[in-house]
Protein backbone atom coordinates (compact mmCIF):
# COMPACT_ATOMS: atom_id res chain seq x y z
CA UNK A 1 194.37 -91.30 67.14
CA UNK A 2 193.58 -89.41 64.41
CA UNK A 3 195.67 -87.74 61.90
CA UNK A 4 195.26 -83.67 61.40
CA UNK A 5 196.40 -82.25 58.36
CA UNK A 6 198.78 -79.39 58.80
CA UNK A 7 200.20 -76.71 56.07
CA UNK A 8 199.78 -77.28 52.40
CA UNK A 9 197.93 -80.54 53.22
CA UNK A 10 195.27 -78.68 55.51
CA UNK A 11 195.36 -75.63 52.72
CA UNK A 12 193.82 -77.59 49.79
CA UNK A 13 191.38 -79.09 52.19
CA UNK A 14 189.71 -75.76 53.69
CA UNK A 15 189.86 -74.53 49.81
CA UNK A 16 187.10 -77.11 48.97
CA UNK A 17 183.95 -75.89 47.97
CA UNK A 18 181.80 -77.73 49.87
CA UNK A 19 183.63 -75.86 53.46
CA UNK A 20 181.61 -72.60 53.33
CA UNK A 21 183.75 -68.99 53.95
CA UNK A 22 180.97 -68.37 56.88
CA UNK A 23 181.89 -71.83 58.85
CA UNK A 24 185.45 -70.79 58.61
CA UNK A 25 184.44 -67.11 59.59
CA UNK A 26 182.17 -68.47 62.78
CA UNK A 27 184.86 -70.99 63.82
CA UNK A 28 187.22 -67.94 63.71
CA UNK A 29 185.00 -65.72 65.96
CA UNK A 30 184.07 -68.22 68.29
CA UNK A 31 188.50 -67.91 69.01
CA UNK A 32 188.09 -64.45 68.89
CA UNK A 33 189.85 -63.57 65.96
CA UNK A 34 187.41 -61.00 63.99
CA UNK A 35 188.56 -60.65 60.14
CA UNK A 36 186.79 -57.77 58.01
CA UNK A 37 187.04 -59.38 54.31
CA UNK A 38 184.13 -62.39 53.41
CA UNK A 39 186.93 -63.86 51.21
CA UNK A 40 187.94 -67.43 52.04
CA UNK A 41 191.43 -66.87 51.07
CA UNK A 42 191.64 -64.35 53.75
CA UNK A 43 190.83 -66.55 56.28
CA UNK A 44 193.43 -69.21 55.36
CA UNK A 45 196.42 -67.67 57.18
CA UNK A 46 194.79 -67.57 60.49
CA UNK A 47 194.66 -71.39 60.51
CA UNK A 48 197.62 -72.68 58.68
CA UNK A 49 199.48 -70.40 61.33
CA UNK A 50 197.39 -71.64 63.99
CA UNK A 51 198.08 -75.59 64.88
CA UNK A 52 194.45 -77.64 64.46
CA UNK A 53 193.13 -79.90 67.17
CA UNK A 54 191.43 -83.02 66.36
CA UNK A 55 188.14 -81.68 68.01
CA UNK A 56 188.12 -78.36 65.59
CA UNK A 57 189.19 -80.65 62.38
CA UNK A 58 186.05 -82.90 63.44
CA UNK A 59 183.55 -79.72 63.40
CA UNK A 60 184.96 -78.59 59.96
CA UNK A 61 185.32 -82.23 58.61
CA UNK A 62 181.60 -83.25 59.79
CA UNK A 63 180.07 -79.87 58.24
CA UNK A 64 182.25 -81.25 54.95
CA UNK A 65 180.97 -84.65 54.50
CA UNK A 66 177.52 -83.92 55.30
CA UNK A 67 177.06 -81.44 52.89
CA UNK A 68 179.03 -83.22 50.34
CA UNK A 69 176.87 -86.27 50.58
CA UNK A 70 173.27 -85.10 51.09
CA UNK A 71 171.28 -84.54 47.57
CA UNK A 72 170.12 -81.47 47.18
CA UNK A 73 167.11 -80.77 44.48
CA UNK A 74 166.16 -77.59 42.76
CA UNK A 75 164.99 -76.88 39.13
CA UNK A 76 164.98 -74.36 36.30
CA UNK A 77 161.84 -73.98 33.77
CA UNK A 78 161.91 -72.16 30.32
CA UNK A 79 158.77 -71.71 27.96
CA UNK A 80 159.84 -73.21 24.38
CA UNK A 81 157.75 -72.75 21.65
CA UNK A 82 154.64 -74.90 20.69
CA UNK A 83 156.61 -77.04 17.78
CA UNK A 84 159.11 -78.40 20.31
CA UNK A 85 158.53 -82.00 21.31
CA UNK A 86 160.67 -83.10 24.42
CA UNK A 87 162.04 -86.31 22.28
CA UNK A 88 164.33 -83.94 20.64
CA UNK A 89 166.13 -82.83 23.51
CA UNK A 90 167.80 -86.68 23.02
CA UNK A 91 169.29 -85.53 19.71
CA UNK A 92 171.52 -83.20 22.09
CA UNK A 93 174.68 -84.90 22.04
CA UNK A 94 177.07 -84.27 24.97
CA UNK A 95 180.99 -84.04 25.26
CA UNK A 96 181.20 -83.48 28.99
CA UNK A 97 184.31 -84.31 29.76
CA UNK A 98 186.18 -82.72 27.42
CA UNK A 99 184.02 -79.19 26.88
CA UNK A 100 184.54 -79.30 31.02
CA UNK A 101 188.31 -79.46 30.52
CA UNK A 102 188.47 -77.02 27.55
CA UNK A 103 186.19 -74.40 29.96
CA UNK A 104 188.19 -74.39 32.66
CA UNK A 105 191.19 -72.39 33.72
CA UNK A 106 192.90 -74.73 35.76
CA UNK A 107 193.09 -78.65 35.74
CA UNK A 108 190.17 -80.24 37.05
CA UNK A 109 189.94 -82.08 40.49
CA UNK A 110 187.05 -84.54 39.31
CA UNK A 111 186.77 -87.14 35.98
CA UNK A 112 183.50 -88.80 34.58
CA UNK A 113 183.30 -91.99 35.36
CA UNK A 114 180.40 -92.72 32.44
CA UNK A 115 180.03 -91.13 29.19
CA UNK A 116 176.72 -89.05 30.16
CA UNK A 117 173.74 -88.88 27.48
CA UNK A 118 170.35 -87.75 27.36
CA UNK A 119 167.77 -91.01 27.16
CA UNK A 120 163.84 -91.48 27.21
CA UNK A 121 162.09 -92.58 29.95
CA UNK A 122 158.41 -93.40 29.90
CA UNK A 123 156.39 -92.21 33.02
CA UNK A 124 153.16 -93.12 32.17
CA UNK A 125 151.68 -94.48 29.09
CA UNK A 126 151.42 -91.16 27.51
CA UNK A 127 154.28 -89.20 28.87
CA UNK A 128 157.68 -89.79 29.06
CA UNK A 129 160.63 -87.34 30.63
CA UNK A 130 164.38 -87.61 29.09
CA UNK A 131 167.08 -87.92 31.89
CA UNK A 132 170.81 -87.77 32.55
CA UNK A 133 172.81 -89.71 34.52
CA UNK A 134 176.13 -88.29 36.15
CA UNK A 135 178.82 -90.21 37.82
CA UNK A 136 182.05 -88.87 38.68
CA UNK A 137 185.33 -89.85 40.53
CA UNK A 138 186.73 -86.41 42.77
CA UNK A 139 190.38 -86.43 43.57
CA UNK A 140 190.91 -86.45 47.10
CA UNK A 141 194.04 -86.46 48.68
CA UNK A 142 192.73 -85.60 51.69
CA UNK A 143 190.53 -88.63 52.11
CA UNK A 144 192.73 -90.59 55.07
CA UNK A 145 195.48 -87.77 53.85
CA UNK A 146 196.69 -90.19 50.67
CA UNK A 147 196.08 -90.32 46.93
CA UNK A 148 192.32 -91.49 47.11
CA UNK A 149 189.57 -90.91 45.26
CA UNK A 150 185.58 -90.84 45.68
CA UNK A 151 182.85 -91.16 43.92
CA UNK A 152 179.22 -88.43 43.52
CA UNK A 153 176.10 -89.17 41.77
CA UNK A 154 173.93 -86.83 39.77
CA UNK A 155 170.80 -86.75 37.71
CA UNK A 156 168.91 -84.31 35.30
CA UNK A 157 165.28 -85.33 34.66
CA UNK A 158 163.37 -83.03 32.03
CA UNK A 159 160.11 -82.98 31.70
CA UNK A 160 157.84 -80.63 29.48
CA UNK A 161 154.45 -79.24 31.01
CA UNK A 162 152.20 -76.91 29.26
CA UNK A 163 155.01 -75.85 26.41
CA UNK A 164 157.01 -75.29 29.88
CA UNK A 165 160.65 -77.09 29.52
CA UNK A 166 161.32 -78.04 33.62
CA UNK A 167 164.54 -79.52 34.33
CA UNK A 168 165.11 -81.20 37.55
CA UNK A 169 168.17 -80.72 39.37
CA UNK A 170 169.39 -83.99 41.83
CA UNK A 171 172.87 -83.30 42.54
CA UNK A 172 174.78 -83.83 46.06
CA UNK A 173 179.11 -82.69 45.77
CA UNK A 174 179.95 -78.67 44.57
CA UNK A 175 181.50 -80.60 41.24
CA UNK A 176 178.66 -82.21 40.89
CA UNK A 177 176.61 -79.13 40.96
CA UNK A 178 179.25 -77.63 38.31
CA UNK A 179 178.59 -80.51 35.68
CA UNK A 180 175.10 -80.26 36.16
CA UNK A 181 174.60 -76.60 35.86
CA UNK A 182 177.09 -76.88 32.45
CA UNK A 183 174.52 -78.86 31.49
CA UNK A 184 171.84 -77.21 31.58
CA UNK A 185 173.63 -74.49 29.72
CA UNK A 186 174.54 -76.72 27.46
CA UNK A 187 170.44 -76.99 26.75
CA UNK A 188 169.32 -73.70 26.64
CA UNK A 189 171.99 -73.48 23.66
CA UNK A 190 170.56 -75.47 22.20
CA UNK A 191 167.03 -74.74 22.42
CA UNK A 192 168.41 -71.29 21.22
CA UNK A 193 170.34 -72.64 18.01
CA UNK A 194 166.97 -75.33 17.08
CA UNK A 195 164.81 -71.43 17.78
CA UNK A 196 162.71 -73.24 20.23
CA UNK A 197 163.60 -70.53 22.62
CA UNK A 198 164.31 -66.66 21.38
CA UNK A 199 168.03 -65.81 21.80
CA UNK A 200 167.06 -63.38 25.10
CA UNK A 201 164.94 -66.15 26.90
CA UNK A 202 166.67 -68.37 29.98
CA UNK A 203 165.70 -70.36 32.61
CA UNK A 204 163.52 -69.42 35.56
CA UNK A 205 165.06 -70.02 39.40
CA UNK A 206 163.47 -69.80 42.21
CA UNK A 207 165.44 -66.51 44.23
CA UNK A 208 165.19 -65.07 47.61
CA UNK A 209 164.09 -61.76 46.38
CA UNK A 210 160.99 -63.42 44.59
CA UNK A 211 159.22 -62.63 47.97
CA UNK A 212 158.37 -60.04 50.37
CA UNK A 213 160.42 -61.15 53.74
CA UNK A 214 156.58 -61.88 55.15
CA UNK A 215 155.40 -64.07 52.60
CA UNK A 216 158.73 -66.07 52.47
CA UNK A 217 158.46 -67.47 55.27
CA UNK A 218 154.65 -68.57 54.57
CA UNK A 219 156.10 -69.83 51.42
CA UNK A 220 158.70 -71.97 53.67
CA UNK A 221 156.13 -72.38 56.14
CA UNK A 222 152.99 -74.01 53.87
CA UNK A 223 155.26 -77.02 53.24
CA UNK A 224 153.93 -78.34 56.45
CA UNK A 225 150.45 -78.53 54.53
CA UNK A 226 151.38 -81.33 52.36
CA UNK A 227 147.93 -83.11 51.87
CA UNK A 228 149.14 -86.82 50.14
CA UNK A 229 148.98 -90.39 51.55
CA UNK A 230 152.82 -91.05 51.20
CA UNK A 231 153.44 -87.90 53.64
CA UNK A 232 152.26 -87.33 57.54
CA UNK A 233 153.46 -84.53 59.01
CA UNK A 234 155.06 -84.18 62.18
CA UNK A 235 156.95 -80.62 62.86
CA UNK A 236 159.18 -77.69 62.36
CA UNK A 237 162.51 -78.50 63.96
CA UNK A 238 164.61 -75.72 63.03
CA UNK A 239 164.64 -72.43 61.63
CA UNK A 240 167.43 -69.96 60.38
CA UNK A 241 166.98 -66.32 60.65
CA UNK A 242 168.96 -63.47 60.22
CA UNK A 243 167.51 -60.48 62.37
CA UNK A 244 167.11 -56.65 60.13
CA UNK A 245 169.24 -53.78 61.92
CA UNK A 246 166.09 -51.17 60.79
CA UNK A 247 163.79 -53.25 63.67
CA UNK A 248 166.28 -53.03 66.19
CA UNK A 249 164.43 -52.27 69.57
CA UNK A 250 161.42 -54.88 68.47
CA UNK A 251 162.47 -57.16 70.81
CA UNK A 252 165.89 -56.36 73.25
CA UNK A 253 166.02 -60.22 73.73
CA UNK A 254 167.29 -60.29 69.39
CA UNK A 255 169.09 -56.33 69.36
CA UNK A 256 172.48 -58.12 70.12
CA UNK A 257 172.02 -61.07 67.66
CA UNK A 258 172.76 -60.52 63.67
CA UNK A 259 172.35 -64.32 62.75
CA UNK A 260 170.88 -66.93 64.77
CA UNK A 261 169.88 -70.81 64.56
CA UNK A 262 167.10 -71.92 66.23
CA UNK A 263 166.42 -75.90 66.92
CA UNK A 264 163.60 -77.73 68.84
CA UNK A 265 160.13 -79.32 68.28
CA UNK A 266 156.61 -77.90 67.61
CA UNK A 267 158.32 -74.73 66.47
CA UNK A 268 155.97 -73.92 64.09
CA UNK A 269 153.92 -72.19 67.28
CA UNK A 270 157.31 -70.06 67.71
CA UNK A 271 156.39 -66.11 67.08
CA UNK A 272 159.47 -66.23 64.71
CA UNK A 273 156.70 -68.06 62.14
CA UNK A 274 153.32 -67.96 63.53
CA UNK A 275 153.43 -63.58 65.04
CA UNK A 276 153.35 -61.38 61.46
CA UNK A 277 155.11 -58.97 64.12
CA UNK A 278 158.16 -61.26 64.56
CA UNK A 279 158.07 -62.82 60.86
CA UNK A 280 157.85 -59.45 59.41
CA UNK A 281 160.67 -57.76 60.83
CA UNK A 282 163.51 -61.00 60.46
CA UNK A 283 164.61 -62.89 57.44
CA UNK A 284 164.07 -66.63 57.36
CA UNK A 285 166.81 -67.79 55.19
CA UNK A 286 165.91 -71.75 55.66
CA UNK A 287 163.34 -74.34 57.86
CA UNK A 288 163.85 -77.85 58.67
CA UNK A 289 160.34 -80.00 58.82
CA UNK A 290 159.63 -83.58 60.26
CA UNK A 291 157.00 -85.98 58.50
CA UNK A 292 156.68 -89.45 58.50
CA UNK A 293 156.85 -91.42 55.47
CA UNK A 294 154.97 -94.41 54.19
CA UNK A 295 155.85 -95.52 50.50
CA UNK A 296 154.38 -98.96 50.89
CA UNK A 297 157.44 -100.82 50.56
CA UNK A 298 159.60 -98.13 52.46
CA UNK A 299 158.55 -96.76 55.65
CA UNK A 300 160.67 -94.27 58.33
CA UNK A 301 160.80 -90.31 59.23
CA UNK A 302 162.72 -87.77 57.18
CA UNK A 303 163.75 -84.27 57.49
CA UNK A 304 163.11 -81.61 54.12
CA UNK A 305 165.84 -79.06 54.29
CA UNK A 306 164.07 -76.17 52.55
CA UNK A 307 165.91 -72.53 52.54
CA UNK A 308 168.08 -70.51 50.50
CA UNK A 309 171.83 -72.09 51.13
CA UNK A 310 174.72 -69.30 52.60
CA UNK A 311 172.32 -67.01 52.01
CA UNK A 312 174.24 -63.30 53.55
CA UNK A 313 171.91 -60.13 53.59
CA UNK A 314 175.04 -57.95 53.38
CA UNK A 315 176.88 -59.29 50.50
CA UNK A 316 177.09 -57.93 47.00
CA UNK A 317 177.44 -61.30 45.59
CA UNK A 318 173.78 -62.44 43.79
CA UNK A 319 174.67 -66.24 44.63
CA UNK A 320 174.72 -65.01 48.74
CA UNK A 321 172.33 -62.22 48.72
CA UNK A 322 169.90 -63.53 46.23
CA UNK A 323 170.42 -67.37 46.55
CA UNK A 324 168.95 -69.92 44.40
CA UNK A 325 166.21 -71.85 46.79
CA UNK A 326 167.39 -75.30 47.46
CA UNK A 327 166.00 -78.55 49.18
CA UNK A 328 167.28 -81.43 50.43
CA UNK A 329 165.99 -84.45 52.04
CA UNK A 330 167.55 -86.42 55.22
CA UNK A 331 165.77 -90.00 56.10
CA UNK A 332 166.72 -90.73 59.78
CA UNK A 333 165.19 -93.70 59.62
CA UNK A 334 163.76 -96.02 57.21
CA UNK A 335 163.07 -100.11 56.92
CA UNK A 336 166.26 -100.62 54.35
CA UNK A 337 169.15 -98.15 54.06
CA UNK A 338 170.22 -99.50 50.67
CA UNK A 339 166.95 -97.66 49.49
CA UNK A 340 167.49 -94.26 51.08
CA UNK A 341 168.42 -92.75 47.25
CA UNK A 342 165.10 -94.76 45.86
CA UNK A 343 163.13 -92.85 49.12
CA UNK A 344 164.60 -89.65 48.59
CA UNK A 345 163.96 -89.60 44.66
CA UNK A 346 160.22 -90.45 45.22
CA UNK A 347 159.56 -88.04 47.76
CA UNK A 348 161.74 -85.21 46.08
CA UNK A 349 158.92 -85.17 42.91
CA UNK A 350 155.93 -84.71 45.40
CA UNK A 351 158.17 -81.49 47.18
CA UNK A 352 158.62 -80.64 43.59
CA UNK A 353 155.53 -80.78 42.90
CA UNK A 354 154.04 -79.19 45.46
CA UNK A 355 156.92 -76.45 45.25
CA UNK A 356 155.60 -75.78 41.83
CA UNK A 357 151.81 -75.60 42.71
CA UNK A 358 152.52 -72.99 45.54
CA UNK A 359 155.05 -70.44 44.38
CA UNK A 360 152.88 -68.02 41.92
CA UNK A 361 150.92 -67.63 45.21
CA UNK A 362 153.55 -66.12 47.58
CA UNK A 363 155.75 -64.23 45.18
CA UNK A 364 155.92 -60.93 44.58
């Protein structure tokens, strides 16, 4: 049978970033214990009073792992002046480990396994990117509660298009995120110390608020019109949507729902995306989308997570009300597992891509 953490043990474990303050929230309402503050720390009494069954330790545990596994892609662009040549960027030398240690207030739960550095990569015969590899060993006493540890993967690719400095984000764990996102600070420093940048300029996001709630979702929506050979695609299997109190009385069947999930197949014919009168009047926060994959060697079905993660239309927080849009890509099936991170790194540059070619004509 397995072992349930309990007090202190249990504590550290629903402090982890990667268990979100809304799964702890829903799990709480769904026992009927309503809590006004969206503060995780708030939350903790109710269950280290409370003693944890195996079956609710599962649902929090399996929400864990799979976001702490999955990679999740997004990138940031800057315009640099014309004199900057992307080689340079390799002259950047990086002290990761101990700048990360020197930054933070308390001691940190993670060490780099490598020694991280920027290197040149040659794409084609005249282009090349300069990427970053990232490997780093999390503490974990939690994993089969004993002194463990495990290990998350990350990558920066840069690439420079059109005196346009694009950085490319692969990253899976929340201290993974952390060390890539100090990187990238790290370069915009020093883009602004080398005056390839002026000292106002930063990097460019993709946010929520870059749309009008309508065109959003056609922005989520015209992934599903993918046109390359690698790609087929199949469906929309899953929306989420947060319904607007100033439409209530649209529909009577959504007046009692704030926040809903919805899952199936062929729901791209739902009224939630295909009726302006539904799509108008809710916010689509993320979509799932089926396609079938063929990359000659590799061939199987994934899922593209595309959305705008713990995304909460009543918080003050930017990072929740204006979140940073993220995607991520599940293969469910595929000729070789030991090539899922080969599959997933091919496909992520065509979403990138594509992300890229699309989003000047749905924003604001």
């Amino acid at each position: 049978m397995k072992r349930v953490p309990q007090g202190d043990l249990l504590r550290q474990y629903l402090l982890k970033n990667s268990i979100s303050t809304s799964l702890l929230s829903d799990i709480l309402k769904s026992k009927n214990v309503l809590i006004k503050s969206k503060n995780k720390k708030s939350t903790l009494p109710y269950f280290l009073k409370t003693i944890i069954d195996s079956k609710l330790f599962d649902l929090i545990e399996s929400n864990e792992v799979i976001k702490e596994k999955q990679q999740k892609f997004t990138n940031a662009s800057i315009p640099v002046k014309k004199d900057f040549k992307l080689e340079k960027l390799a002259d950047l030398k990086l002290n990761l480990h101990e700048d990360l240690i020197e930054r933070s207030e308390f001691k940190l739960s993670y060490n780099l396994k490598n020694a991280p550095e920027f290197y040149i990569e040659t794409i084609s015969k005249d282009k090349i990117k300069v990427a970053l590899d990232i490997e780093i060993e999390i503490e974990d006493p939690l994993e089969n509660f004993k002194s463990t540890t495990i290990d998350r993967n990350a990558k920066i690719d840069v690439v420079l298009e059109n005196n346009v400095l694009i950085i490319n984000k692969n990253y899976t764990s929340p201290e993974t995120k952390e060390v890539v996102d100090f990187v990238v600070e790290k370069v915009r420093k020093f883009l602004k110390e080398e005056h390839y940048i002026d000292k106002d300029d930063d990097f460019f996001m993709i946010r929520f608020d870059d749309f009008e709630d309508s065109k959003r979702v056609e922005f989520l929506k015209a992934f599903q019109n993918i046109s390359v050979t690698q790609l087929k695609y199949k469906s929309i299997v899953d929306l989420d949507i947060v319904y607007k109190d100033n439409h209530k009385g649209f529909d009577k069947l959504l007046d009692s729902i704030s926040t809903m999930k919805v899952r199936g197949l062929n729901l791209e014919n739902h009224p939630f995306v295909s009726d302006l009168n539904y799509y108008s009047k809710i916010l689509v926060s993320g979509i799932k989308i089926k396609y079938e994959f063929d990359l000659g060697t590799e061939k199987g079905e994934i899922i593209l997570d595309l959305g705008f993660p713990g995304f909460k239309h009543d918080s003050i927080e930017e990072n929740l009300s204006n979140p940073i849009f993220v995607f991520s890509i599940n293969v469910i099936n595929c000729l070789h597992k030991s090539n899922i991170y080969r599959i997933t790194s091919d496909i992520a540059i065509i979403i990138e891509k594509f992300k890229n070619d699309i989003y000047s004509y749905y924003k604001r």
